[in-house]
N, C-alpha and C. Protein backbone atom coordinates (compact mmCIF):
# COMPACT_ATOMS: atom_id res chain seq x y z
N UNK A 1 0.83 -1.19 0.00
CA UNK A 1 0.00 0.00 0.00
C UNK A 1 0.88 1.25 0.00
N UNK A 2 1.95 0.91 0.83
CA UNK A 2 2.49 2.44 0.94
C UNK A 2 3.16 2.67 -0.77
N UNK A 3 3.83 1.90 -1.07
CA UNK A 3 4.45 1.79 -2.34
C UNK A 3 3.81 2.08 -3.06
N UNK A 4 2.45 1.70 -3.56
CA UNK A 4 1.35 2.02 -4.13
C UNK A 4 0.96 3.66 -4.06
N UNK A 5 1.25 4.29 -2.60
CA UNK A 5 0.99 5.40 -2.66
C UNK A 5 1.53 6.16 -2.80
N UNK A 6 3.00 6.03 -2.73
CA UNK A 6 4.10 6.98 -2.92
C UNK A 6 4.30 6.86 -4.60
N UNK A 7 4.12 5.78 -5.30
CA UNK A 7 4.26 6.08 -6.44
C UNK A 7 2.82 6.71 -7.06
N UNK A 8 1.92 6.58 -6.97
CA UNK A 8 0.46 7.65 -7.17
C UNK A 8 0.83 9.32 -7.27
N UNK A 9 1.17 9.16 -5.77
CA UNK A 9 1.94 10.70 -5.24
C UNK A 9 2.84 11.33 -6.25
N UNK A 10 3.98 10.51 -6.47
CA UNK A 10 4.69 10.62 -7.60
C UNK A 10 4.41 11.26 -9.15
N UNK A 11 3.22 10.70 -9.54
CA UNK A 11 2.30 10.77 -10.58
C UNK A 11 1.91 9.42 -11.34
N UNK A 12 1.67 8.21 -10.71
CA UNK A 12 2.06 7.20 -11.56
C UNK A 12 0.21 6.98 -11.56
N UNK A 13 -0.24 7.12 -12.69
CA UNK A 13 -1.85 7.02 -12.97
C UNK A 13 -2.05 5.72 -12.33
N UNK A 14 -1.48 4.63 -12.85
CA UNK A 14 -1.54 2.93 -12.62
C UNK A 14 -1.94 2.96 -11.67
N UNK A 15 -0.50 3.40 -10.53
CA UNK A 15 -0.24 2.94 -9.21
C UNK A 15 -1.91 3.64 -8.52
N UNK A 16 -1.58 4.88 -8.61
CA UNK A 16 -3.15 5.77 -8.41
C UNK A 16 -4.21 4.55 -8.17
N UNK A 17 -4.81 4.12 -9.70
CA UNK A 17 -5.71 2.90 -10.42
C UNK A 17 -5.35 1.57 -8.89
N UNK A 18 -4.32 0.87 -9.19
CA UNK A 18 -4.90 0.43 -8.45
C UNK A 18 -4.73 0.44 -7.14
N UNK A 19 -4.31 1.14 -5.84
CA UNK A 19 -4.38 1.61 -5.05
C UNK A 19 -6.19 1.76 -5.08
N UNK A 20 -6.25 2.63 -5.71
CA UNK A 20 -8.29 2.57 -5.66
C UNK A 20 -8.58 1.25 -5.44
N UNK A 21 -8.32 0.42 -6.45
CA UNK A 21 -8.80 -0.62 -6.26
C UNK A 21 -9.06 -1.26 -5.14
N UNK A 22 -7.90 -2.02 -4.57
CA UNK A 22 -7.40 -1.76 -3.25
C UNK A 22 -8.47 -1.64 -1.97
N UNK A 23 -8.25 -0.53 -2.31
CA UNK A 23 -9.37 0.44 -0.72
C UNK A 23 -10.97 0.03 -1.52
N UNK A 24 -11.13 -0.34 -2.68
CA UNK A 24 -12.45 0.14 -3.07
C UNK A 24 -13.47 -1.64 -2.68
N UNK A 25 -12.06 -2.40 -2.99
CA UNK A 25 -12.75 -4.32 -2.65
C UNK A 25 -12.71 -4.18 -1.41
N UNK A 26 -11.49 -3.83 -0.48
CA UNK A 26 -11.54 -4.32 0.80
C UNK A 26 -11.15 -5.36 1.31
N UNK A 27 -10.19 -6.33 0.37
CA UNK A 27 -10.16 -7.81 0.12
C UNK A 27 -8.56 -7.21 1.83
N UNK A 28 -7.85 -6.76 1.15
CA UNK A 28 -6.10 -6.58 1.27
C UNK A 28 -6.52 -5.54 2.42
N UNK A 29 -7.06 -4.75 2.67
CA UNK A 29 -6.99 -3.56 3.60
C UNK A 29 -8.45 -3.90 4.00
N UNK A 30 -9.20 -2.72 5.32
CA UNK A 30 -10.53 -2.37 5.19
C UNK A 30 -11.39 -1.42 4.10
N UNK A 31 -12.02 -1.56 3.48
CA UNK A 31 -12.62 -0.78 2.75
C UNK A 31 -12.69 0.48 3.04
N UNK A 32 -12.39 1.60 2.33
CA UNK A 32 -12.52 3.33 2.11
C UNK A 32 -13.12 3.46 1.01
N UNK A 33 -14.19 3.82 0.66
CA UNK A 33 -15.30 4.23 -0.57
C UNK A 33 -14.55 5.51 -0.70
N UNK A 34 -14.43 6.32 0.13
CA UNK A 34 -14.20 7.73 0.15
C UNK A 34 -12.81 7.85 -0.19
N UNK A 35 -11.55 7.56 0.37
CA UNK A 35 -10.55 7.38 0.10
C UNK A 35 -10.26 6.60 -1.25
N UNK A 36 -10.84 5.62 -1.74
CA UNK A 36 -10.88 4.75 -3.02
C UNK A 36 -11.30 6.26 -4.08
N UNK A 37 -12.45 6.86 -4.22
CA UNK A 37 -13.10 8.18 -5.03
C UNK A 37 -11.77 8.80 -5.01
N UNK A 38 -11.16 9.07 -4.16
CA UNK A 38 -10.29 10.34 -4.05
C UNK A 38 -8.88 9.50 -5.13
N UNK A 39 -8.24 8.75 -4.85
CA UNK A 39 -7.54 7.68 -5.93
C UNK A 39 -7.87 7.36 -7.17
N UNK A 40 -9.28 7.22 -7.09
CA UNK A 40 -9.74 6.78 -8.70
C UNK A 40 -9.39 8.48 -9.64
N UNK A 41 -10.50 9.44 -8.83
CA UNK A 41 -10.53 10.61 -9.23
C UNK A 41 -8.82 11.44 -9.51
N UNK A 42 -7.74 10.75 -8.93
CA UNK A 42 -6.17 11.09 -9.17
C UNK A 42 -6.11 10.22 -10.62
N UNK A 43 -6.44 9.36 -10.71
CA UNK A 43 -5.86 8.10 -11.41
C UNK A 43 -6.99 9.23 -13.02
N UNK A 44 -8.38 9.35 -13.21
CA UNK A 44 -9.07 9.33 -14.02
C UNK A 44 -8.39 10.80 -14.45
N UNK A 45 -8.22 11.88 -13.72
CA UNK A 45 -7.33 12.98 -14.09
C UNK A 45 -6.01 12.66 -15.03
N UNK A 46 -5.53 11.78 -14.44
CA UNK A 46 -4.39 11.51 -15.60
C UNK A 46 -4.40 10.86 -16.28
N UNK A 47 -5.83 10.34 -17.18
CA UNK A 47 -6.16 9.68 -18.49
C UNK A 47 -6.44 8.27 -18.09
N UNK A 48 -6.34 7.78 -16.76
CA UNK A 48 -6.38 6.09 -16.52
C UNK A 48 -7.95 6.24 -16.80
N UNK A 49 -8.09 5.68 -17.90
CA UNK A 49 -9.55 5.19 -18.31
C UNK A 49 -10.43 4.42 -17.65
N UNK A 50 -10.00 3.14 -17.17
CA UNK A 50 -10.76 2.15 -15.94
C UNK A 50 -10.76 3.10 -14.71
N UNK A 51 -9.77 4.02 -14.66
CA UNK A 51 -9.79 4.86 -13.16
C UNK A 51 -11.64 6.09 -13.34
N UNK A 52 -11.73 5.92 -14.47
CA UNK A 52 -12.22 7.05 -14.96
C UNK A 52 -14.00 6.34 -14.84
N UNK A 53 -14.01 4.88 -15.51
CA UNK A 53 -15.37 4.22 -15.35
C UNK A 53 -15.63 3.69 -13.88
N UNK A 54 -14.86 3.50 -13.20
CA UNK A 54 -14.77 3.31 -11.79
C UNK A 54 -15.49 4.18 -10.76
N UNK A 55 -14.83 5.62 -11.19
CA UNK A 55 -15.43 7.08 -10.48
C UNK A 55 -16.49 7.31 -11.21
N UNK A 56 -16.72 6.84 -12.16
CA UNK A 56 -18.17 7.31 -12.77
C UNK A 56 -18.98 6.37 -12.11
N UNK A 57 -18.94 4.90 -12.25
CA UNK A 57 -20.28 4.00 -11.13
C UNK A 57 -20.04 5.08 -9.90
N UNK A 58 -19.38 5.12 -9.26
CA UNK A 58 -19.15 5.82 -7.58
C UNK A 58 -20.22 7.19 -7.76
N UNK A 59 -20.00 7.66 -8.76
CA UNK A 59 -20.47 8.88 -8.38
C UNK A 59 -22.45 8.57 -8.52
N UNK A 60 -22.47 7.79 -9.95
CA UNK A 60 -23.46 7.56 -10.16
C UNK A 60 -24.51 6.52 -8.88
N UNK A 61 -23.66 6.00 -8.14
CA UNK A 61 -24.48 5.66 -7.21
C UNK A 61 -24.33 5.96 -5.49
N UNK A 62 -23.18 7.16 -5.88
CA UNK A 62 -23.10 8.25 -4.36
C UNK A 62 -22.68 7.01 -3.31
N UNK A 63 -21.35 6.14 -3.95
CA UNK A 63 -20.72 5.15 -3.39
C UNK A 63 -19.28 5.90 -3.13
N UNK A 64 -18.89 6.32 -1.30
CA UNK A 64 -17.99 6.69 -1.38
C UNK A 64 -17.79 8.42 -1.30
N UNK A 65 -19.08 8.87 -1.92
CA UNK A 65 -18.81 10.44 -2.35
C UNK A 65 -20.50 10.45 -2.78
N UNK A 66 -20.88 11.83 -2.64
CA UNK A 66 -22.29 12.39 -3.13
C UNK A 66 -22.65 11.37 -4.18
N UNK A 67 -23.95 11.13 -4.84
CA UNK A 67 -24.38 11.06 -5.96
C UNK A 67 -24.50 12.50 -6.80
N UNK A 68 -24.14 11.87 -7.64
CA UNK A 68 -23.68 12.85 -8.40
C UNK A 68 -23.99 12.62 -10.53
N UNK A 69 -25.29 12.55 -10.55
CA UNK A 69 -25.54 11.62 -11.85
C UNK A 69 -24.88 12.94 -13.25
N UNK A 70 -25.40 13.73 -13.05
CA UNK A 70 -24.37 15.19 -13.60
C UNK A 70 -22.85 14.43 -14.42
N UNK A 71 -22.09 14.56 -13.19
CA UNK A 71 -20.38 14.36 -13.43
C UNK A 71 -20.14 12.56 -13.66
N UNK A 72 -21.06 11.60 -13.47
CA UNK A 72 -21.17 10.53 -13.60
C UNK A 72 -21.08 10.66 -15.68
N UNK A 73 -22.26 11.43 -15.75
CA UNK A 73 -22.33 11.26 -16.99
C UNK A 73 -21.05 11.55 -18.02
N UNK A 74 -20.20 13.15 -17.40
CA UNK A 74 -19.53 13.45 -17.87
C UNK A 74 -17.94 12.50 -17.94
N UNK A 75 -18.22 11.94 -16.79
CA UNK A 75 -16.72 10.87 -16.50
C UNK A 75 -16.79 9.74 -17.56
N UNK A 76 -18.12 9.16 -17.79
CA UNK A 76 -18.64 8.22 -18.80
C UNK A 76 -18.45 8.75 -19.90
N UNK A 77 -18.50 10.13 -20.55
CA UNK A 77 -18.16 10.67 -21.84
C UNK A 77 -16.76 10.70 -22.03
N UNK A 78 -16.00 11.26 -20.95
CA UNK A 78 -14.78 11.48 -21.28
C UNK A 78 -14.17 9.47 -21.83
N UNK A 79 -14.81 8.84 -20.75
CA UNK A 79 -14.25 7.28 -21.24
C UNK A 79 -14.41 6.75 -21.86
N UNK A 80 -15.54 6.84 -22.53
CA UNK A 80 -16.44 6.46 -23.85
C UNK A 80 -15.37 7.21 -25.33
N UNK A 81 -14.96 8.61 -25.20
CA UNK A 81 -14.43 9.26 -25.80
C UNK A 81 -12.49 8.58 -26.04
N UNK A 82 -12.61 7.89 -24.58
CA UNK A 82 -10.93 6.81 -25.15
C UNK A 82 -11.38 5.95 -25.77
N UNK A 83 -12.64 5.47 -26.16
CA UNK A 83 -12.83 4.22 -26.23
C UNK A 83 -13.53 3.00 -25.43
N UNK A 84 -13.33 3.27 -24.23
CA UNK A 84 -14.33 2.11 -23.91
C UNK A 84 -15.99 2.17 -23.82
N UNK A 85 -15.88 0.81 -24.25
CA UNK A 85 -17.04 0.33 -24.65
C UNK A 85 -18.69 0.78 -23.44
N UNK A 86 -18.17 0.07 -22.44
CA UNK A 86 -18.47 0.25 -21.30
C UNK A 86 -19.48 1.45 -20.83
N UNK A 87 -17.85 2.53 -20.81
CA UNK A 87 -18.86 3.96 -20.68
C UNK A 87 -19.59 4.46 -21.74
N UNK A 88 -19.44 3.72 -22.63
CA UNK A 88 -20.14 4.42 -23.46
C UNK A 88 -21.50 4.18 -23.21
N UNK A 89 -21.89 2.70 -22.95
CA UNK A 89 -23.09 2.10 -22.82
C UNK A 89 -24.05 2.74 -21.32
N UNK A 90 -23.12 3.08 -20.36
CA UNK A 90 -23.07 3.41 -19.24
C UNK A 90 -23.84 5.31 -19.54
N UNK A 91 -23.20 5.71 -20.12
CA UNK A 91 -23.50 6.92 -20.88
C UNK A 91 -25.16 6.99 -21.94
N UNK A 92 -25.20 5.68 -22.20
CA UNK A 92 -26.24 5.62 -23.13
C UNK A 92 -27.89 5.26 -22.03
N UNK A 93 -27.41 4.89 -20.93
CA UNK A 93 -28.17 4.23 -20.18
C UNK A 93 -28.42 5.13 -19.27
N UNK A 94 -27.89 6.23 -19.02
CA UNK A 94 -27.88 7.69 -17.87
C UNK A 94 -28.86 8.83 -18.82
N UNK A 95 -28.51 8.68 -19.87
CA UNK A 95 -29.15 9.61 -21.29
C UNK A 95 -30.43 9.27 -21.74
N UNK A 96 -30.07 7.97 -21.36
CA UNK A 96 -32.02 7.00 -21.91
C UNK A 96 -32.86 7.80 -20.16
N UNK A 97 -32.02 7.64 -18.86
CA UNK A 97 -33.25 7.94 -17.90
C UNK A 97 -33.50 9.27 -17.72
N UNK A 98 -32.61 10.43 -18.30
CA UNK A 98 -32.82 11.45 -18.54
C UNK A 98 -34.00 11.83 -19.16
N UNK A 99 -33.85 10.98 -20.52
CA UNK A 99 -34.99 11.21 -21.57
C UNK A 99 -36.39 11.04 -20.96
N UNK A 100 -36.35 9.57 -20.04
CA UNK A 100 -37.87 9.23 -19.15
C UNK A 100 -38.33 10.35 -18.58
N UNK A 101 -37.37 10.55 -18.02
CA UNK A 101 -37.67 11.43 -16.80
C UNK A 101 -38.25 12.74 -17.01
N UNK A 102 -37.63 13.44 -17.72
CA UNK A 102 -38.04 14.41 -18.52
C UNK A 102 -39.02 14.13 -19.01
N UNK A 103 -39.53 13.33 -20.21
CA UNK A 103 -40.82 13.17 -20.74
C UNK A 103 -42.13 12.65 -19.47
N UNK A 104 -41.48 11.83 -17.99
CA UNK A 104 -42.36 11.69 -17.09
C UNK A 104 -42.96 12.84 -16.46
N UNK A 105 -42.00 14.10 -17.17
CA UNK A 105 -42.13 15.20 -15.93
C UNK A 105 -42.83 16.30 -16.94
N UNK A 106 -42.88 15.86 -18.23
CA UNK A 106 -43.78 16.56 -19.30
C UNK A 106 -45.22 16.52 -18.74
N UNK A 107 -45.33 14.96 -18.71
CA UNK A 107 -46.99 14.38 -18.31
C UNK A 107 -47.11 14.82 -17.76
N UNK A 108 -46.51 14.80 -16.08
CA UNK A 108 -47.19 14.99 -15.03
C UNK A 108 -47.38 16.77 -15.18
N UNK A 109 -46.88 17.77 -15.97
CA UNK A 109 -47.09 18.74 -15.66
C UNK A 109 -48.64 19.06 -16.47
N UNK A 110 -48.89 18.73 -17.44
CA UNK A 110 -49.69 18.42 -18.26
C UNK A 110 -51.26 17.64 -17.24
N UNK A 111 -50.92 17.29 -16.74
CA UNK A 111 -52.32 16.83 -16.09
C UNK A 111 -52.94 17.60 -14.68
N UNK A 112 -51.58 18.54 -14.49
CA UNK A 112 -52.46 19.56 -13.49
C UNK A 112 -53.55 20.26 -14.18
């Protein structure tokens, strides 16, 4: 762990990545949701893409740190935008409940 963190510190995205990891299973240490966000969110800053779909579930389900479906979406664009598959779908599936929601909130205004 410490190694893990001194090279993060350093700038090493990886080490960052999985250090999150790490704190985020709980397997090797006790679990930190909050501390894991704060690692992923180092790691997704410096382009680690899995660091990046990682902090996007977290945020999207206020695991660790606020919910936050907003910056969820945007973390999912930026990862979708390297390429993975994942956020993209993840992105497509935040955009589809937007769309509900909005059109749920058409109706209901509509029937006052």
């Amino acid at each position: 762990m410490e190694w893990f963190e001194r090279a993060s510190l350093a700038g090493d995205d990886a080490a960052a990545f999985n250090l999150a990891v790490i704190l985020d299973e709980g397997k090797l240490v006790p679990e930190d949701n909050a501390k894991a966000a704060r690692f992923y969110r180092l790691a997704a800053d410096r382009g680690n893409v899995d660091a990046m779909v990682n902090l996007g579930l977290m945020l999207e389900n206020g695991e660790g740190i606020a919910k936050d479906i907003p910056a969820a979406r945007n973390i999912f664009r930026k990862a979708a935008n390297e390429g993975d598959v994942f956020a993209g779908q993840k992105l497509a599936e935040l955009s589809a409940g937007d769309a509900l929601e909005t059109a749920m909130l058409g109706k209901m205004s509509r029937i006052k």
